[in-house]
C-alpha atoms as a PDB file:
ATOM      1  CA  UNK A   1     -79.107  -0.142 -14.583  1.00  0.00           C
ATOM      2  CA  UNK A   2     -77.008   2.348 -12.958  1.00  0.00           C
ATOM      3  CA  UNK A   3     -73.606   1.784 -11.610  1.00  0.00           C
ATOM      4  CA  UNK A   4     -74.159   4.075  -7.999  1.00  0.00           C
ATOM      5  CA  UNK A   5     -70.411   3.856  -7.445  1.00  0.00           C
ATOM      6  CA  UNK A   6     -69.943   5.998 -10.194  1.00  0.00           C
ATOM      7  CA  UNK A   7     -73.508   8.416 -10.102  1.00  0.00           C
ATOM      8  CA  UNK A   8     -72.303  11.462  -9.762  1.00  0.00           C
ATOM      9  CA  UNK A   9     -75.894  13.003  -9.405  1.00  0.00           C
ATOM     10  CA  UNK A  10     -76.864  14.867  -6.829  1.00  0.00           C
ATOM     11  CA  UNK A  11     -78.294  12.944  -3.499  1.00  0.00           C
ATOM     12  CA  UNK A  12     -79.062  15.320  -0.880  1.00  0.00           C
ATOM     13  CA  UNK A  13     -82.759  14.676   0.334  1.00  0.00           C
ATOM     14  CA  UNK A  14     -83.973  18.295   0.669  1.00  0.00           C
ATOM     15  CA  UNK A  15     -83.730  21.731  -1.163  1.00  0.00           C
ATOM     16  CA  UNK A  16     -80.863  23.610  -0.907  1.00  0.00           C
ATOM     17  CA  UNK A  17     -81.068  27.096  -1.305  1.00  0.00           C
ATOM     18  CA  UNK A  18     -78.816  29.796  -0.802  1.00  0.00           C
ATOM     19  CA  UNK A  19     -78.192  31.479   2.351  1.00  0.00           C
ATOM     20  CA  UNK A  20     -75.355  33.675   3.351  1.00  0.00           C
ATOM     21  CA  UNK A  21     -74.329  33.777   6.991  1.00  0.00           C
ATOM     22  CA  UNK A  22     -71.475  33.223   9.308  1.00  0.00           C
ATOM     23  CA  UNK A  23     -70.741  29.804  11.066  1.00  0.00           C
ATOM     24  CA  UNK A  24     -69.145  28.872  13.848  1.00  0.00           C
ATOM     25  CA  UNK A  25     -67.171  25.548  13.160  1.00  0.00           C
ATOM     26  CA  UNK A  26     -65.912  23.703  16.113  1.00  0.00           C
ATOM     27  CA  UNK A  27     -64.035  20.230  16.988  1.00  0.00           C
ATOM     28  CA  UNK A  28     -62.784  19.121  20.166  1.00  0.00           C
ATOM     29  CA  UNK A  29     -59.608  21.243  19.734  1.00  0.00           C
ATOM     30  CA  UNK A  30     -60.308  23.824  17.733  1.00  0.00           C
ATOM     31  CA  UNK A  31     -62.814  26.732  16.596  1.00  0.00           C
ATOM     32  CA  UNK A  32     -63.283  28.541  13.305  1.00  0.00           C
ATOM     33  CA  UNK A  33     -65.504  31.158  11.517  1.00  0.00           C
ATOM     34  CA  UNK A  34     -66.695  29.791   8.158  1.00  0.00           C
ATOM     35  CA  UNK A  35     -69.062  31.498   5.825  1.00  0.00           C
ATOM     36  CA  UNK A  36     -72.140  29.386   4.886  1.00  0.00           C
ATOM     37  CA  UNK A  37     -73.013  30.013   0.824  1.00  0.00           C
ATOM     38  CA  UNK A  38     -76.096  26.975   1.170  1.00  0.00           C
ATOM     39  CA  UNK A  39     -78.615  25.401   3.883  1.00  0.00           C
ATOM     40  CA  UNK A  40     -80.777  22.570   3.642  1.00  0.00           C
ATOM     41  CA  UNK A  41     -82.348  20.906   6.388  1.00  0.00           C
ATOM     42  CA  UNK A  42     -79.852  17.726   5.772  1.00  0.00           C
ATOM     43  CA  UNK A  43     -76.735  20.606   5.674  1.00  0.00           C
ATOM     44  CA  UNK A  44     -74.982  23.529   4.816  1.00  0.00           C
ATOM     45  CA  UNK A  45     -71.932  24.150   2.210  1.00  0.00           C
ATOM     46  CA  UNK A  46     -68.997  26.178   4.309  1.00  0.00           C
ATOM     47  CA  UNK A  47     -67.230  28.189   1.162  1.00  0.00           C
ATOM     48  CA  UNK A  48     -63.972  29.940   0.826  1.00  0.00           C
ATOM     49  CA  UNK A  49     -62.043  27.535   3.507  1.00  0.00           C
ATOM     50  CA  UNK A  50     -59.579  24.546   3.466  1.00  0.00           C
ATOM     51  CA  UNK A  51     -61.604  21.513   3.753  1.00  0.00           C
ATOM     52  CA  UNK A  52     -61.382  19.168   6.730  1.00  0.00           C
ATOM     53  CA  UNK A  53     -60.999  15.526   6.010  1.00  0.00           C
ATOM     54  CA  UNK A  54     -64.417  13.732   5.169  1.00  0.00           C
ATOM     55  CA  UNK A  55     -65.938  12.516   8.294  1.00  0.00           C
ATOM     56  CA  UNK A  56     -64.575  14.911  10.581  1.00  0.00           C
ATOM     57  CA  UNK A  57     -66.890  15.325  12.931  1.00  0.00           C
ATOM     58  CA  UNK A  58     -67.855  19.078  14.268  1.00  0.00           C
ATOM     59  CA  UNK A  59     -70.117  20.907  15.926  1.00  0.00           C
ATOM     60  CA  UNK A  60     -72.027  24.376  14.005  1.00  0.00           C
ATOM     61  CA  UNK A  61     -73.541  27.860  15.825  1.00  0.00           C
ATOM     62  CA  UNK A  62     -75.402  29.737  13.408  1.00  0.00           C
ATOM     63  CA  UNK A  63     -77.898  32.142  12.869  1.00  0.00           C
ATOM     64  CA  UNK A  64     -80.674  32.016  10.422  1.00  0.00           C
ATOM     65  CA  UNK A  65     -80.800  35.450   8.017  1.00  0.00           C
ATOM     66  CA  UNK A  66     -83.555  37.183   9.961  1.00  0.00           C
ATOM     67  CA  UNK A  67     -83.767  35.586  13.220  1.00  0.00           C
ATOM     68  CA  UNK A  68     -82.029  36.489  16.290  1.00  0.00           C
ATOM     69  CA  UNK A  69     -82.027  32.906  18.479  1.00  0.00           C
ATOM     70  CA  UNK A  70     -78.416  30.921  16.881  1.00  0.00           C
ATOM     71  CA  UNK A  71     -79.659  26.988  15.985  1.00  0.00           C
ATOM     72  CA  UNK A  72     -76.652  24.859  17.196  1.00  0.00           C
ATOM     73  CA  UNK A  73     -76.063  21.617  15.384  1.00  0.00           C
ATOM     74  CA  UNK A  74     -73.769  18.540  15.114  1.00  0.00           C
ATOM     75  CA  UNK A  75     -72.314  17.914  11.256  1.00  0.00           C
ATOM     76  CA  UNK A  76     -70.233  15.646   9.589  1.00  0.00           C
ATOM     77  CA  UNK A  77     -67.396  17.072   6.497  1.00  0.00           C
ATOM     78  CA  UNK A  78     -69.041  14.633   3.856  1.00  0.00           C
ATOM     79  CA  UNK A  79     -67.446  16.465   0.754  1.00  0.00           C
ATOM     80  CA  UNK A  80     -64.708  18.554  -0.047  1.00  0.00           C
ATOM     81  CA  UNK A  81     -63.628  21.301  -2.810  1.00  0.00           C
ATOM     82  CA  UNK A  82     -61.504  19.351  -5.291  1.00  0.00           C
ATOM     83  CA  UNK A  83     -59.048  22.532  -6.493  1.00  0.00           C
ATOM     84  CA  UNK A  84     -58.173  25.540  -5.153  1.00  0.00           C
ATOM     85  CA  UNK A  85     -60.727  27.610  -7.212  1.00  0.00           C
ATOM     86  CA  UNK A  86     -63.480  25.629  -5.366  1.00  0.00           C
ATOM     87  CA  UNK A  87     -62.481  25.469  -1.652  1.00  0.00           C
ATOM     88  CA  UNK A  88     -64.895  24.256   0.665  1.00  0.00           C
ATOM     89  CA  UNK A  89     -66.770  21.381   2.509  1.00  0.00           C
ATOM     90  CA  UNK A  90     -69.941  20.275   2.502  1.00  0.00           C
ATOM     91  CA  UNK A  91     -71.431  19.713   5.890  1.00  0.00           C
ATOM     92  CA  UNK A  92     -74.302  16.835   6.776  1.00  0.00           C
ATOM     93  CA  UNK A  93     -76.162  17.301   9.621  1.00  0.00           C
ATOM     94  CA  UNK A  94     -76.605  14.440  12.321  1.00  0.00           C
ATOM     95  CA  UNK A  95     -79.178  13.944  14.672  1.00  0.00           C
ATOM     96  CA  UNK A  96     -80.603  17.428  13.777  1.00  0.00           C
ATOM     97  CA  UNK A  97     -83.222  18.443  16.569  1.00  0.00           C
ATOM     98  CA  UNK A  98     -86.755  19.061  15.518  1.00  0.00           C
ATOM     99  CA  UNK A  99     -86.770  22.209  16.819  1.00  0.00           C
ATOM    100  CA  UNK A 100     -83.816  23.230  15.019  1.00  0.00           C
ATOM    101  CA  UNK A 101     -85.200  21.427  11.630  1.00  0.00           C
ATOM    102  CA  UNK A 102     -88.295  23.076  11.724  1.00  0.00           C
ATOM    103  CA  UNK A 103     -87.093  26.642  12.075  1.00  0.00           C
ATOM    104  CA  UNK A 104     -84.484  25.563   8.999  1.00  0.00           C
ATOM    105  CA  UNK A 105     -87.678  24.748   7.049  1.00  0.00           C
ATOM    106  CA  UNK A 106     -90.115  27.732   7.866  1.00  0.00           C
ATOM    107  CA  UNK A 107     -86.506  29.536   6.849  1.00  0.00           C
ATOM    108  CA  UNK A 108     -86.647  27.911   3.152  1.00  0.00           C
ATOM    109  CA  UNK A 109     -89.946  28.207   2.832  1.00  0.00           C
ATOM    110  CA  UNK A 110     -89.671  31.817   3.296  1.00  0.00           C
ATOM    111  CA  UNK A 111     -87.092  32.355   0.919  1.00  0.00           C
ATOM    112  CA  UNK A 112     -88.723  30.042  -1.579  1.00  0.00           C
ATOM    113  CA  UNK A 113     -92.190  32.011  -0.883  1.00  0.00           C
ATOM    114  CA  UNK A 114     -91.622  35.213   0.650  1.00  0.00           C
ATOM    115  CA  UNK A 115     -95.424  35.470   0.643  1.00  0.00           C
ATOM    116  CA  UNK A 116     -95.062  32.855   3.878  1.00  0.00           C
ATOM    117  CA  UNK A 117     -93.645  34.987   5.559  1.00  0.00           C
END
């Protein structure tokens, strides 16, 4: 039996793959431009930034590499870079649109299979 308090495995429910793009990270008070290094339709990873405490809530504007129309999404910080070497948070999505979740998978897809393109 495994202890889950202490899995360390990964437990993200869909593919990430790797997708570089700016973000547009806001709260209620304040707005920042994060580069995204990941996407999955259940988050992104925001690298090279000082982490926000886990659940911060925040709200994303980003466009997918090779569209034009920004997807604009609500998030939750749910993980943080541990050292300086590795700054950055990991973003979960919340109530993700359908709209917004589908173009997020034809986008993996694609870069999975360009042939679906």
């Amino acid at each position: 039996m495994t202890d889950k308090a202490n899995d360390h495995t990964d437990r993200r429910d869909s593919e990430r793959i790797p997708a570089e793009m700016w973000v547009e990270q806001s709260t209620s008070r304040e707005v920042y431009f994060q580069r995204g290094s990941n996407l999955s339709t259940g988050g992104i990873y925001l690298e090279h930034t000082i982490p926000m405490p886990r659940g911060t809530e925040i709200r994303l504007v980003f466009t997918l590499p090779g569209e034009d129309e920004p997807l604009e999404v609500k998030g939750v910080i749910v993980n943080i870079g541990e050292s300086v070497n590795e700054l950055g948070m990991g973003v979960k999505f919340v109530d993700l649109p359908q709209a917004a979740r589908l173009r997020i998978e034809a986008f993996i897809l694609r870069t999975l299979d360009p042939s679906e393109a």
